[in-house]
N, C-alpha and C. Protein backbone atom coordinates (compact mmCIF):
# COMPACT_ATOMS: atom_id res chain seq x y z
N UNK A 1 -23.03 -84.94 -79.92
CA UNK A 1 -22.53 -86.28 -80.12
C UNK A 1 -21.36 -86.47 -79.18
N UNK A 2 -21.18 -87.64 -78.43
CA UNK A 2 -20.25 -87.83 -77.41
C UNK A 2 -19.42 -89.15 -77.90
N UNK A 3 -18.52 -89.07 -77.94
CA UNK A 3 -17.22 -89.85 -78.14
C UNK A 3 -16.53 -90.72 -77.06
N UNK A 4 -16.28 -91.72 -76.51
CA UNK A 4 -15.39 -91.68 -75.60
C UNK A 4 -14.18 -93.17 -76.05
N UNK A 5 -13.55 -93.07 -76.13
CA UNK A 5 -12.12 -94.33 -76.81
C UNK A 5 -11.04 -94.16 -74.93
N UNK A 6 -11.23 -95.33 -74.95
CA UNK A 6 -10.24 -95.35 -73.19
C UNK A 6 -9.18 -96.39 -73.96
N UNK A 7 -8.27 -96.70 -73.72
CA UNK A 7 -6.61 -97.21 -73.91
C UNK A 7 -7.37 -98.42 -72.63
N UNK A 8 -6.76 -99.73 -73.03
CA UNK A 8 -6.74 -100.42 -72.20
C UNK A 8 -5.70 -101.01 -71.84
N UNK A 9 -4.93 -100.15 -71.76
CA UNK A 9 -3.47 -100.46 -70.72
C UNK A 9 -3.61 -99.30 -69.55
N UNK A 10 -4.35 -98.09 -70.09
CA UNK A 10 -4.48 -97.38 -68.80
C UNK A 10 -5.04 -98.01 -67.83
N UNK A 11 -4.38 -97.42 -66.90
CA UNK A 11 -5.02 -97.82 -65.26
C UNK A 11 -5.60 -96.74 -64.61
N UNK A 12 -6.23 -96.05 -65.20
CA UNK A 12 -7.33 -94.82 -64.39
C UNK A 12 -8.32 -94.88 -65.37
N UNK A 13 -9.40 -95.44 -64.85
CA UNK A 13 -10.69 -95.10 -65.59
C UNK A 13 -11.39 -94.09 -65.23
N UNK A 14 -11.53 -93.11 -65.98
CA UNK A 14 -12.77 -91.92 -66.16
C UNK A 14 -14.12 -92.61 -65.86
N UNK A 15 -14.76 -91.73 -65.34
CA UNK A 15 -16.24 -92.25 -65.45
C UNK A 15 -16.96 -91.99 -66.78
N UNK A 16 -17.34 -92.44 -67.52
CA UNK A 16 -18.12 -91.52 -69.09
C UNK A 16 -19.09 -92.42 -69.23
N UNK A 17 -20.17 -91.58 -69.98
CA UNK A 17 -21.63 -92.19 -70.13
C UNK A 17 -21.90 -93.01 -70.76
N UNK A 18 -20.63 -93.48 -71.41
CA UNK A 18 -20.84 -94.87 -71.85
C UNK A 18 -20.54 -96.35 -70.37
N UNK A 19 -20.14 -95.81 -69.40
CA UNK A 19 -20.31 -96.62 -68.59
C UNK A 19 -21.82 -97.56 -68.06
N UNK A 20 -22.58 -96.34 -68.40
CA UNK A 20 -23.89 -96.65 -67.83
C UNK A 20 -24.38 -97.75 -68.66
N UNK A 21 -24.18 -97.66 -69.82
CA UNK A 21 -24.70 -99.17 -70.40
C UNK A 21 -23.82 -100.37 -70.33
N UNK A 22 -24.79 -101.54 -69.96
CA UNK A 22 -23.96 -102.26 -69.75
C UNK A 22 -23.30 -103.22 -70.59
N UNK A 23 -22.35 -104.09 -70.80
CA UNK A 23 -21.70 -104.79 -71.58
C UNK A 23 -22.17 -105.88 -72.69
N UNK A 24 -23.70 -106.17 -72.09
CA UNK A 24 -24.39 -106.84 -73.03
C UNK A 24 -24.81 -106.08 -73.57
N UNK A 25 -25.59 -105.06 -73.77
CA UNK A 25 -26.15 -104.31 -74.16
C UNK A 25 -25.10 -103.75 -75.61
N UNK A 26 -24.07 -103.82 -75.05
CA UNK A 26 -23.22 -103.05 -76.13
C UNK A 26 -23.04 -103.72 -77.42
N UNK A 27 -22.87 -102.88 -78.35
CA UNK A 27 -22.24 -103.72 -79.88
C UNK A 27 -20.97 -103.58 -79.92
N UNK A 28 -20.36 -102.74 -79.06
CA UNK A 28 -19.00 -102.37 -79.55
C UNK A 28 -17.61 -103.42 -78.79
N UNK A 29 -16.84 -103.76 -79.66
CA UNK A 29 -16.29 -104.76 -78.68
C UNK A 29 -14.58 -103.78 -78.32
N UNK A 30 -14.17 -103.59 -77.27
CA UNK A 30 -13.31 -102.99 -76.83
C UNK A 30 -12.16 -103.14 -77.97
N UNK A 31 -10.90 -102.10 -78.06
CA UNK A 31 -10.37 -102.43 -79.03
C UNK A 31 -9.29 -103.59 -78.85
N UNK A 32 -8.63 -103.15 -77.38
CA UNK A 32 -7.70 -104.09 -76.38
C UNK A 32 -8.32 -105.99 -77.01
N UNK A 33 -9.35 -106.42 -76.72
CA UNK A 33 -10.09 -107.28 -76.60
C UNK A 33 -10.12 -107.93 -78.04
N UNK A 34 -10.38 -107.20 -78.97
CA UNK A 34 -10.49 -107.20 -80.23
C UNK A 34 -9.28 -107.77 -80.75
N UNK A 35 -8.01 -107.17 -80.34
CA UNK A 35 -6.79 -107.58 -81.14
C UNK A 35 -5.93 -108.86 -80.57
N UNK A 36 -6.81 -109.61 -79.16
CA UNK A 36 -5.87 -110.43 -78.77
C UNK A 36 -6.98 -111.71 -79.45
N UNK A 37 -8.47 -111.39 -79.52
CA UNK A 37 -8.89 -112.48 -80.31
C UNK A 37 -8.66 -112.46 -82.12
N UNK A 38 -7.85 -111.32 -82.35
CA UNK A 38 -7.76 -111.41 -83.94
C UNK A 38 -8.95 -111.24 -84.56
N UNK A 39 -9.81 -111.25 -83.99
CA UNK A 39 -11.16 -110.77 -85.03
C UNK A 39 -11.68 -109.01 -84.55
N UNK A 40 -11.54 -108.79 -85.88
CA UNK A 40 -11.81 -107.67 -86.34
C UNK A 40 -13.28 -107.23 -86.42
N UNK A 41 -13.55 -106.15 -85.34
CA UNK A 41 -15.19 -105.78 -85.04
C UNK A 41 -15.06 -104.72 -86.00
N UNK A 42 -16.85 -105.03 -86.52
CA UNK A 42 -17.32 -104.26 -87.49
C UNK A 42 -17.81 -102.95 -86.72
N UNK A 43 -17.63 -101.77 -87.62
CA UNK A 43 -18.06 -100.61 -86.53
C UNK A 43 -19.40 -100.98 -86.63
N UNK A 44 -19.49 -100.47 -85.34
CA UNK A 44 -21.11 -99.96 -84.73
C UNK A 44 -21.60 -98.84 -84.17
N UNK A 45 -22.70 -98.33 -84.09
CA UNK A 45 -23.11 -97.20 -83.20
C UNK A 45 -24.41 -97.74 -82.66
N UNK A 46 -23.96 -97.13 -81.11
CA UNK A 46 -24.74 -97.70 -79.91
C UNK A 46 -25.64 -96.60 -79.65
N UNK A 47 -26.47 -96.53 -79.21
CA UNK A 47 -27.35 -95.34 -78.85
C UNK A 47 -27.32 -95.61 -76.72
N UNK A 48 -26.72 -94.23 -76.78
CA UNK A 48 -26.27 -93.78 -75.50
C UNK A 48 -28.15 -93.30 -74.59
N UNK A 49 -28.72 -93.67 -73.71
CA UNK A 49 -29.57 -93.10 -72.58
C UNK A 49 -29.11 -92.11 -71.83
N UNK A 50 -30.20 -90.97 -72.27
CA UNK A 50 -29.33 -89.53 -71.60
C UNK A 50 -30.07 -89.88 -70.09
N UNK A 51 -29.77 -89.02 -69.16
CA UNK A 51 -29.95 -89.02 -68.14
C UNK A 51 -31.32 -87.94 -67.60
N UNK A 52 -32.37 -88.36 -67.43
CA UNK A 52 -33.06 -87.04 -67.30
C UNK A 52 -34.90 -87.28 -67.73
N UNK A 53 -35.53 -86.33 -67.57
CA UNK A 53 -36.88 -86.69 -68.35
C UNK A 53 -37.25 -86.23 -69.61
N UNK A 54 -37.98 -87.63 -70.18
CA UNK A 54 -38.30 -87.00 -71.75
C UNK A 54 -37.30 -86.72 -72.48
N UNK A 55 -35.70 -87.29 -72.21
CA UNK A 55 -34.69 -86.88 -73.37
C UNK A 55 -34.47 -88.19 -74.25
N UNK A 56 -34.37 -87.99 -75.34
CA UNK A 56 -34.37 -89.22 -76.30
C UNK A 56 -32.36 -89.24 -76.09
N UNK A 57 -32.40 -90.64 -76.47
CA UNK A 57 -30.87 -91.44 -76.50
C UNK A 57 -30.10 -90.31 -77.63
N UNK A 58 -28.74 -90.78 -77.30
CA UNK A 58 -27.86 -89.45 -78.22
C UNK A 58 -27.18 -91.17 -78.84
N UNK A 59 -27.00 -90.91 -80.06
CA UNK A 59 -26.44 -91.45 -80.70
C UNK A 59 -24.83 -91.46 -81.17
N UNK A 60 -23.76 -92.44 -80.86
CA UNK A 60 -22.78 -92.39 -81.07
C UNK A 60 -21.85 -92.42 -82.36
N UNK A 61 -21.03 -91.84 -82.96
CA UNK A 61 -20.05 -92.23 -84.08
C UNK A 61 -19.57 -93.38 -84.11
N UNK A 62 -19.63 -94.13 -85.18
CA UNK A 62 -18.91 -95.28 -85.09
C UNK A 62 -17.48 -95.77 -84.83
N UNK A 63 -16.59 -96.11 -84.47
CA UNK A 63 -15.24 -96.11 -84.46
C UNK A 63 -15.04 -97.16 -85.15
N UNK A 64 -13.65 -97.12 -86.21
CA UNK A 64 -13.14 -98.09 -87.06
C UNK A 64 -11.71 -98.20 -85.98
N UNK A 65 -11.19 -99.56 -86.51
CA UNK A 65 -9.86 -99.89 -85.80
C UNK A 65 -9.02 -99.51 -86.54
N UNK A 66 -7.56 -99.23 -86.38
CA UNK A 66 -6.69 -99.31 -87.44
C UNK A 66 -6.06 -100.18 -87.47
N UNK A 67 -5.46 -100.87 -88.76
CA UNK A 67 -4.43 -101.84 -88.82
C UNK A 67 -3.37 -101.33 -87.47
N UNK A 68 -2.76 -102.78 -87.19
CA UNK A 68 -1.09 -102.48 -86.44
C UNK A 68 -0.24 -102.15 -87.93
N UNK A 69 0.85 -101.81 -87.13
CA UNK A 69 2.09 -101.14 -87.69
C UNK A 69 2.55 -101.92 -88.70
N UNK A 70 2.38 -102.27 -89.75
CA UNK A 70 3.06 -103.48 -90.90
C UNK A 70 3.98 -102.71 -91.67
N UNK A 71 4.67 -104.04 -92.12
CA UNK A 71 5.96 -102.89 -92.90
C UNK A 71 5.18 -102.39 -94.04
N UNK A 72 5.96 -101.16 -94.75
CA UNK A 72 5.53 -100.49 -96.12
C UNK A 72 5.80 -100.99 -96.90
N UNK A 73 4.93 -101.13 -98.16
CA UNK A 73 5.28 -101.60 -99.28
C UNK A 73 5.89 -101.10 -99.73
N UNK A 74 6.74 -101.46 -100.88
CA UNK A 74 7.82 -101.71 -101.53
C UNK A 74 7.63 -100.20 -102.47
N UNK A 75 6.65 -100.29 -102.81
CA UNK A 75 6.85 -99.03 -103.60
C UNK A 75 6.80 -97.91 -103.22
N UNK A 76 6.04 -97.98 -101.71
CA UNK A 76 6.07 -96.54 -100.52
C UNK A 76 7.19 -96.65 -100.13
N UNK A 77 8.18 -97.77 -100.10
CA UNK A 77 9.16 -97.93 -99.11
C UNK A 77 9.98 -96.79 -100.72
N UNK A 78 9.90 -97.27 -101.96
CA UNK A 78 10.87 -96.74 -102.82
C UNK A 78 10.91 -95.05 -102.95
N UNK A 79 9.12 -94.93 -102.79
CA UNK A 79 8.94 -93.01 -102.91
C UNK A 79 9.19 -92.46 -102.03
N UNK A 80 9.37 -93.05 -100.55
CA UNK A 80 9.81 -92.37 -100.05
C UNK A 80 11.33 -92.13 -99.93
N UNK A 81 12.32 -93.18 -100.08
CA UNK A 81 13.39 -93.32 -100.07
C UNK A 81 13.86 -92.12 -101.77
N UNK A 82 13.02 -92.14 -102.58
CA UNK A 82 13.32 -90.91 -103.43
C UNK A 82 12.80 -89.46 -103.06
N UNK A 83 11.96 -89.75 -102.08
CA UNK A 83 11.43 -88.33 -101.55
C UNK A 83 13.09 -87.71 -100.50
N UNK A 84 13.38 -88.88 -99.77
CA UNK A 84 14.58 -88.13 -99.08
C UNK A 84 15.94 -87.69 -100.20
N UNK A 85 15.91 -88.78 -100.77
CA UNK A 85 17.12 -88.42 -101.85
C UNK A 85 17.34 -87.35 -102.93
N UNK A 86 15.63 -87.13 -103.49
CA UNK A 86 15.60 -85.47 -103.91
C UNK A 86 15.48 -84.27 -103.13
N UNK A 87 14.77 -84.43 -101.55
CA UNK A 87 15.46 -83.48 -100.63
C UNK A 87 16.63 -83.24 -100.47
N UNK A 88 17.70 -84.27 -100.08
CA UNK A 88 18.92 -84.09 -100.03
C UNK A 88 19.55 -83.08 -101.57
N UNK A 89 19.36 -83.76 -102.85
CA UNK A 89 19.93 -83.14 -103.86
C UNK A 89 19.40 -81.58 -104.04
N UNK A 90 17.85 -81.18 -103.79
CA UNK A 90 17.98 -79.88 -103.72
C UNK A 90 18.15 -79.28 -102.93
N UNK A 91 18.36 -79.56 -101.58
CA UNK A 91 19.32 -78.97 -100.35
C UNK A 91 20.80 -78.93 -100.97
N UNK A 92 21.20 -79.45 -101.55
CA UNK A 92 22.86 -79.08 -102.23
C UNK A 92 22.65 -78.21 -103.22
N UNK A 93 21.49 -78.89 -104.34
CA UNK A 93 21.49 -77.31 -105.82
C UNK A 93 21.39 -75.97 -104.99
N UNK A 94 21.00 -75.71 -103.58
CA UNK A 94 20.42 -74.90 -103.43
C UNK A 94 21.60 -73.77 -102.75
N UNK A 95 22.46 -74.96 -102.01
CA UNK A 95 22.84 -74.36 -101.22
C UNK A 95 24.58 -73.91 -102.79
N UNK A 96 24.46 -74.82 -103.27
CA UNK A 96 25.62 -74.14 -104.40
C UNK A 96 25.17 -73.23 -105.13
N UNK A 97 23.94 -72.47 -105.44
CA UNK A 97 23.38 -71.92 -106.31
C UNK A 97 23.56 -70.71 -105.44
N UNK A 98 23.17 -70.72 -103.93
CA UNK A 98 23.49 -69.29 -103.83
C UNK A 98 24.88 -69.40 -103.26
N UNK A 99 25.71 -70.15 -103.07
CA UNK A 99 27.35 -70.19 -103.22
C UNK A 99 27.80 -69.38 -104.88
N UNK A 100 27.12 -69.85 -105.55
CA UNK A 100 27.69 -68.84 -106.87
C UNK A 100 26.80 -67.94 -107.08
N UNK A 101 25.48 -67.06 -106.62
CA UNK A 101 25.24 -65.94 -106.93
C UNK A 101 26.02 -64.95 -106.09
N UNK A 102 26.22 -65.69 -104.46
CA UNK A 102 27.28 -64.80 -103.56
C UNK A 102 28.69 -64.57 -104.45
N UNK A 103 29.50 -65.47 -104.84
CA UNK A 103 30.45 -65.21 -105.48
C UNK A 103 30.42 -64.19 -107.04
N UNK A 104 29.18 -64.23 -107.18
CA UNK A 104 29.30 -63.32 -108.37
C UNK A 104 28.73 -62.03 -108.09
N UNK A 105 27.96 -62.02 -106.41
CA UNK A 105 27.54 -60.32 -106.23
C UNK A 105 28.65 -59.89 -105.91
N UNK A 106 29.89 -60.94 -105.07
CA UNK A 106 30.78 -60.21 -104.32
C UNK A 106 32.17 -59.93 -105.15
N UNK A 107 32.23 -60.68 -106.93
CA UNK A 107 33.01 -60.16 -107.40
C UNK A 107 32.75 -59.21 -108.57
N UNK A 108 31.24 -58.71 -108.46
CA UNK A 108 31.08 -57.61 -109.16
C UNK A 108 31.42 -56.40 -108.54
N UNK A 109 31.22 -56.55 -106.98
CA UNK A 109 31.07 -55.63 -106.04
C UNK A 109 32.77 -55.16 -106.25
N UNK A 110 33.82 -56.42 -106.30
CA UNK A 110 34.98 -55.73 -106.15
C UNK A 110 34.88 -55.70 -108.12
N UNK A 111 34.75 -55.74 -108.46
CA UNK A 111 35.10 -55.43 -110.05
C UNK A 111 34.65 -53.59 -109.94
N UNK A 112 33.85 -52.88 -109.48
CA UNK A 112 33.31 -52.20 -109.80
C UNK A 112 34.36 -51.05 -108.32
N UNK A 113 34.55 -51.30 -107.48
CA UNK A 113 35.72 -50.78 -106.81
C UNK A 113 36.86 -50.59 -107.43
N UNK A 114 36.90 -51.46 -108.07
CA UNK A 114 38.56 -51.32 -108.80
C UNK A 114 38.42 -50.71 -110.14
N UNK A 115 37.16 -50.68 -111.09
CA UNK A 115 37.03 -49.59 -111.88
C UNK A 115 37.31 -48.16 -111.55
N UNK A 116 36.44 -48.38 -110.14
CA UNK A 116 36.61 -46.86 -109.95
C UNK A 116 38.64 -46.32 -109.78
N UNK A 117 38.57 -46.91 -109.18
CA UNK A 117 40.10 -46.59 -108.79
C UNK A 117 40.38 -46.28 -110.20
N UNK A 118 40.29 -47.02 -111.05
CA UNK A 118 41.01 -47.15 -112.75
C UNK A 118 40.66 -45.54 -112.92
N UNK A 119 39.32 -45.31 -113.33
CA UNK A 119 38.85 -44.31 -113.43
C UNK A 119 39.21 -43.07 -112.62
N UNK A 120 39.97 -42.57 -110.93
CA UNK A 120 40.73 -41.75 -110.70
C UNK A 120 42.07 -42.01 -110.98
N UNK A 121 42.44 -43.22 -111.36
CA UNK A 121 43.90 -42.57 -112.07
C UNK A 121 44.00 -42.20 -113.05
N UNK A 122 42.95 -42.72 -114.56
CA UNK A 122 42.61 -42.19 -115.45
C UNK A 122 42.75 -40.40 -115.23
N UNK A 123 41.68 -39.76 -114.54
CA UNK A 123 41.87 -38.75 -114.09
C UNK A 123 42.45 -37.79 -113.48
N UNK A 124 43.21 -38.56 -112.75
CA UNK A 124 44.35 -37.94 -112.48
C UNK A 124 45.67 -37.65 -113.52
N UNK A 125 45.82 -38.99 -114.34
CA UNK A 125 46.73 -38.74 -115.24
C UNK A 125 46.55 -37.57 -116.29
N UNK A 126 44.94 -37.47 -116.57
CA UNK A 126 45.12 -36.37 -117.75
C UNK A 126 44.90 -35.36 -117.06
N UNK A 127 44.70 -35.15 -115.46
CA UNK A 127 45.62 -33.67 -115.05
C UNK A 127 46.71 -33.21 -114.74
N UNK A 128 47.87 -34.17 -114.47
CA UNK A 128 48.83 -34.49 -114.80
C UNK A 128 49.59 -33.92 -116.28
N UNK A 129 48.92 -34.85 -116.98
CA UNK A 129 49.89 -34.64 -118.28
C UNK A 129 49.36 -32.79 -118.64
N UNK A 130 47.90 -32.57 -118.29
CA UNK A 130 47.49 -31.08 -118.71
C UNK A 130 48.46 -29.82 -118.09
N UNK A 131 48.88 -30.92 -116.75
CA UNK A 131 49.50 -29.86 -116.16
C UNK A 131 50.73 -29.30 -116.24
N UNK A 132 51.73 -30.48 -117.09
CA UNK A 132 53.03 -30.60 -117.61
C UNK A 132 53.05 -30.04 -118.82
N UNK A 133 51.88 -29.87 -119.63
CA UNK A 133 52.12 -28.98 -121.09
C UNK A 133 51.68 -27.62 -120.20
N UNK A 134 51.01 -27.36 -119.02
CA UNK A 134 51.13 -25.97 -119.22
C UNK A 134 52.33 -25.56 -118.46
N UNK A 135 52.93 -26.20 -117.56
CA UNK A 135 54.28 -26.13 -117.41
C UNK A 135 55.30 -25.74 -118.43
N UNK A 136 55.26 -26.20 -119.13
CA UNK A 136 56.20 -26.10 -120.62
C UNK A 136 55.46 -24.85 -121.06
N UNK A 137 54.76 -24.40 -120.69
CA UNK A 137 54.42 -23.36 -121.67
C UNK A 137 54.65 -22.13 -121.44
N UNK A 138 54.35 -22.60 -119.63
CA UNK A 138 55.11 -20.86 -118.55
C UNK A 138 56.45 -20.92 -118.98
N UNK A 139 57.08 -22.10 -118.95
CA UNK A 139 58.74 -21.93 -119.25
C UNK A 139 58.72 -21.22 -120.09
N UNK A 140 57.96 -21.49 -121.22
CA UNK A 140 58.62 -20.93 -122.76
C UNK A 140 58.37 -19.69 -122.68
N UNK A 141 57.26 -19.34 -122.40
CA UNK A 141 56.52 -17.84 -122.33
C UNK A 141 57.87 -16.98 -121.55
N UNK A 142 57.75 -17.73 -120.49
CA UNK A 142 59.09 -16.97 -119.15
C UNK A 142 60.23 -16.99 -120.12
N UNK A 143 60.83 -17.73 -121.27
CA UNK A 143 61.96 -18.09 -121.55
C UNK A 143 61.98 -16.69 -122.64
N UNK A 144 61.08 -16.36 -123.16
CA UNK A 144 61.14 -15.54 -124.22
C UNK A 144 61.25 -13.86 -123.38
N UNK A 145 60.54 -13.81 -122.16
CA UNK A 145 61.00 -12.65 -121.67
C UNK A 145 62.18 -12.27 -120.97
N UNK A 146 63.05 -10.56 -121.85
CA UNK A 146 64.08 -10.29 -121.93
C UNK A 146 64.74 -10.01 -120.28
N UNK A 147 63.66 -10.49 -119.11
CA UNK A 147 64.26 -9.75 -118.02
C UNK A 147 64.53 -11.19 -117.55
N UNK A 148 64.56 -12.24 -117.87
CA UNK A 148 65.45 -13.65 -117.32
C UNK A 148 66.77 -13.63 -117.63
N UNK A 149 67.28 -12.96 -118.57
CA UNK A 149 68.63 -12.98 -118.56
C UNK A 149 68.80 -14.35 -119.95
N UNK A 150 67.77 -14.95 -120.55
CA UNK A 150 67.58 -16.24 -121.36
C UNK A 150 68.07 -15.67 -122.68
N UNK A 151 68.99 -16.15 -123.55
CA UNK A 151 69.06 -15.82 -124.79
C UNK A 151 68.49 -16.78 -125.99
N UNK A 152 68.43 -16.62 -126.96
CA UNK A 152 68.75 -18.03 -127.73
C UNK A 152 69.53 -17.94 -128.31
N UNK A 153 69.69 -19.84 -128.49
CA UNK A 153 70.84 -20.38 -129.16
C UNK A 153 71.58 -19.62 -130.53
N UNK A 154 72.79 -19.46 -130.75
CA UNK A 154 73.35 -19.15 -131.87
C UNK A 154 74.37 -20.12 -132.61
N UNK A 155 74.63 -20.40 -133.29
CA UNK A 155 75.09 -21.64 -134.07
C UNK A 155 76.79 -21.54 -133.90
N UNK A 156 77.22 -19.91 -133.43
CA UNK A 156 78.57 -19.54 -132.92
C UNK A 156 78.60 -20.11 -131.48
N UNK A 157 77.50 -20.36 -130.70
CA UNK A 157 78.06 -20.69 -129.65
C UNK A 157 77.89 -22.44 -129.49
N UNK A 158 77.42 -23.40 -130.54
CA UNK A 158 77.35 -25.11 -130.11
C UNK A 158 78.54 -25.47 -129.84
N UNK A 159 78.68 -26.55 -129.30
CA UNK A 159 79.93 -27.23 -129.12
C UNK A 159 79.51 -28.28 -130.23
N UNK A 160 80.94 -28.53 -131.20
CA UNK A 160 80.91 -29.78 -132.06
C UNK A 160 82.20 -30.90 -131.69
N UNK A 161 81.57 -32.35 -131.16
CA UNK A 161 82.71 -33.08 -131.06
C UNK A 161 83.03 -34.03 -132.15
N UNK A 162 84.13 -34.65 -132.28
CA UNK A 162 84.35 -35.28 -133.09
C UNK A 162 84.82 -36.56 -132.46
N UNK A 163 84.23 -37.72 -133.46
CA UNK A 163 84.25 -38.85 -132.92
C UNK A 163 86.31 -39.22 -133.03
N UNK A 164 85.98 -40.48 -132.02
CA UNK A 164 87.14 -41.22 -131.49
C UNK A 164 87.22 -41.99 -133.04
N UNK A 165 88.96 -42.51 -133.00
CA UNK A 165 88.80 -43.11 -134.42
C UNK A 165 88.83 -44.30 -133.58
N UNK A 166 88.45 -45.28 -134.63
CA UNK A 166 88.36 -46.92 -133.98
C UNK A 166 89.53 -47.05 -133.68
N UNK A 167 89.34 -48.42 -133.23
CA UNK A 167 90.06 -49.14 -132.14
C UNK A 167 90.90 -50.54 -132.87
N UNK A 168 91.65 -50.43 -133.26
CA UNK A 168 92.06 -52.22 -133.50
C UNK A 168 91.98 -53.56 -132.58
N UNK A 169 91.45 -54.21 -132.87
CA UNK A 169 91.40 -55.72 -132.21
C UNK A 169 92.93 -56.44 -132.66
N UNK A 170 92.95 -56.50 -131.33
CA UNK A 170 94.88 -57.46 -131.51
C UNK A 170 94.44 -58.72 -132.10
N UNK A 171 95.49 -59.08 -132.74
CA UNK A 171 95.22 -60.48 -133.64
C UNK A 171 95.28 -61.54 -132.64
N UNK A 172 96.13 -61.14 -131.33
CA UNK A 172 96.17 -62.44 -131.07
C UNK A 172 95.09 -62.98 -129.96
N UNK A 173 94.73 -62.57 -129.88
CA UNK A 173 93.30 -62.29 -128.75
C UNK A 173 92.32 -63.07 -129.26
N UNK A 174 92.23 -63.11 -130.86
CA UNK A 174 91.02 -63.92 -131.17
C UNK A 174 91.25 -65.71 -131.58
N UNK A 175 90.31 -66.05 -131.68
CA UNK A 175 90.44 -67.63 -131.46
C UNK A 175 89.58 -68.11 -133.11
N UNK A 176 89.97 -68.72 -133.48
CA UNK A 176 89.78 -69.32 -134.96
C UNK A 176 88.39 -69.75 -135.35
N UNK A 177 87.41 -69.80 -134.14
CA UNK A 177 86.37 -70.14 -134.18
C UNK A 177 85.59 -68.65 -134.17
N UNK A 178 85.65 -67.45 -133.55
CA UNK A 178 85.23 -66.36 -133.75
C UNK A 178 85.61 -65.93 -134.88
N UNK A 179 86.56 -66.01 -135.96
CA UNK A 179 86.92 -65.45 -136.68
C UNK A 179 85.90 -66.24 -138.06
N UNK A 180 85.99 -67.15 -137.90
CA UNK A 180 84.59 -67.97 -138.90
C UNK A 180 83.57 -67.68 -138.81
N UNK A 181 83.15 -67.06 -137.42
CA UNK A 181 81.40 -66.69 -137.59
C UNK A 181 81.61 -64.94 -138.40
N UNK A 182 82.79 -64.79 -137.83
CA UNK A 182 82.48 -63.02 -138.27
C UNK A 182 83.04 -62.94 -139.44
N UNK A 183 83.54 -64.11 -140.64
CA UNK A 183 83.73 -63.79 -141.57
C UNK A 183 82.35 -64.33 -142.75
N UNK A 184 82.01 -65.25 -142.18
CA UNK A 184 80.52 -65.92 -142.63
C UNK A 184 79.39 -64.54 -142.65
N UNK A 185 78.40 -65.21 -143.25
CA UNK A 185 77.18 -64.33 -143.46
C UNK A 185 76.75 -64.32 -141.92
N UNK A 186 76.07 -63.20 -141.82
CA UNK A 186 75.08 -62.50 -140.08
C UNK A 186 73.91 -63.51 -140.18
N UNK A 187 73.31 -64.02 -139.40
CA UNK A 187 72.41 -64.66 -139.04
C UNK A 187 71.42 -64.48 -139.58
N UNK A 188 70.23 -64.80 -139.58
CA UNK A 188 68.64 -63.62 -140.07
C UNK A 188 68.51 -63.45 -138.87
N UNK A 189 68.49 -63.92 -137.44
CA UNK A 189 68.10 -63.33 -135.87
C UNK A 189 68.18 -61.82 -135.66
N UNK A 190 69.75 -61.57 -136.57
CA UNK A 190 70.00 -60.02 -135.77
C UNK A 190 69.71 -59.22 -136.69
């Protein structure tokens, strides 16, 4: 089956085998031709003469015209105008959605760094503190053997001091308004 559709604004005509028949002959009315008389040709199919002996005619597809360009209706004009506007909105859910799974891989990522840290000072501290009771313990052990020169305490050798006796507050030093709070009841604060 052979096809041929030529543009009639082009200015190079092909030769094609639909040339060979001639213009009366044809049903088909050009499309150029068609749209400046406003009437709309019904498709047809022409039967093409092959070239040759004993070959029967090849028969053509019909061609339909298409409408020109008219505006869209109102309700294509509306679905599409919601087709862009729910593109747009899930181009944003989308792009905030992985804005907060990034923010939550990247603050697990540091949550889990800073455990660890928790976790060697944890560890460190209770070798630390393990290491300060066995400290205390060489002391004592060391303290009890007689070749340190270490004695213990005897109750002949403490020092006992004895306190300072108070102090008097000069009378005239104080002011009549201190002397009312400190003779009044103490606050409940202190």
């Amino acid at each position: 089956m052979t096809l041929a559709i030529s543009s009639p604004d082009s200015t190079q005509r092909r030769p094609s085998r639909l040339a060979a028949v001639s213009s009366t002959e044809s049903k088909v009315t050009p499309i150029g031709r068609a749209r400046r008389k406003n009437v709309s040709p019904q498709p047809a199919s022409i039967s093409v003469p092959t070239i040759g002996r004993g070959a029967t005619p090849t028969k053509v597809a019909a061609v339909k015209i298409l409408p020109n360009r008219q505006l869209k209706p109102v309700w294509l004009r509306s679905l599409l105008s919601i087709q862009r506007t729910s593109s747009v909105i899930t181009f944003l859910l989308l792009s905030c959605t992985l804005t907060v799974y990034g923010w939550t891989v990247y603050g697990q990522q540091r949550w889990s760094e800073e455990y660890q840290k928790l976790e060697t000072l944890r560890r460190s501290e209770q070798q630390l503190s393990a290491a300060s009771v066995v400290l205390k313990h060489q002391i004592a052990t060391a303290a009890e053997n007689p070749e340190t020169g270490l004695a213990p305490q005897q109750p002949q050798d403490m020092i006992f001091l004895e306190p300072a006796p108070e102090r008097q507050v000069p009378a005239a030093n104080l002011d009549p308004q201190s002397t009312q709070k400190s003779t009044g009841e103490t606050p409940l604060g202190y």
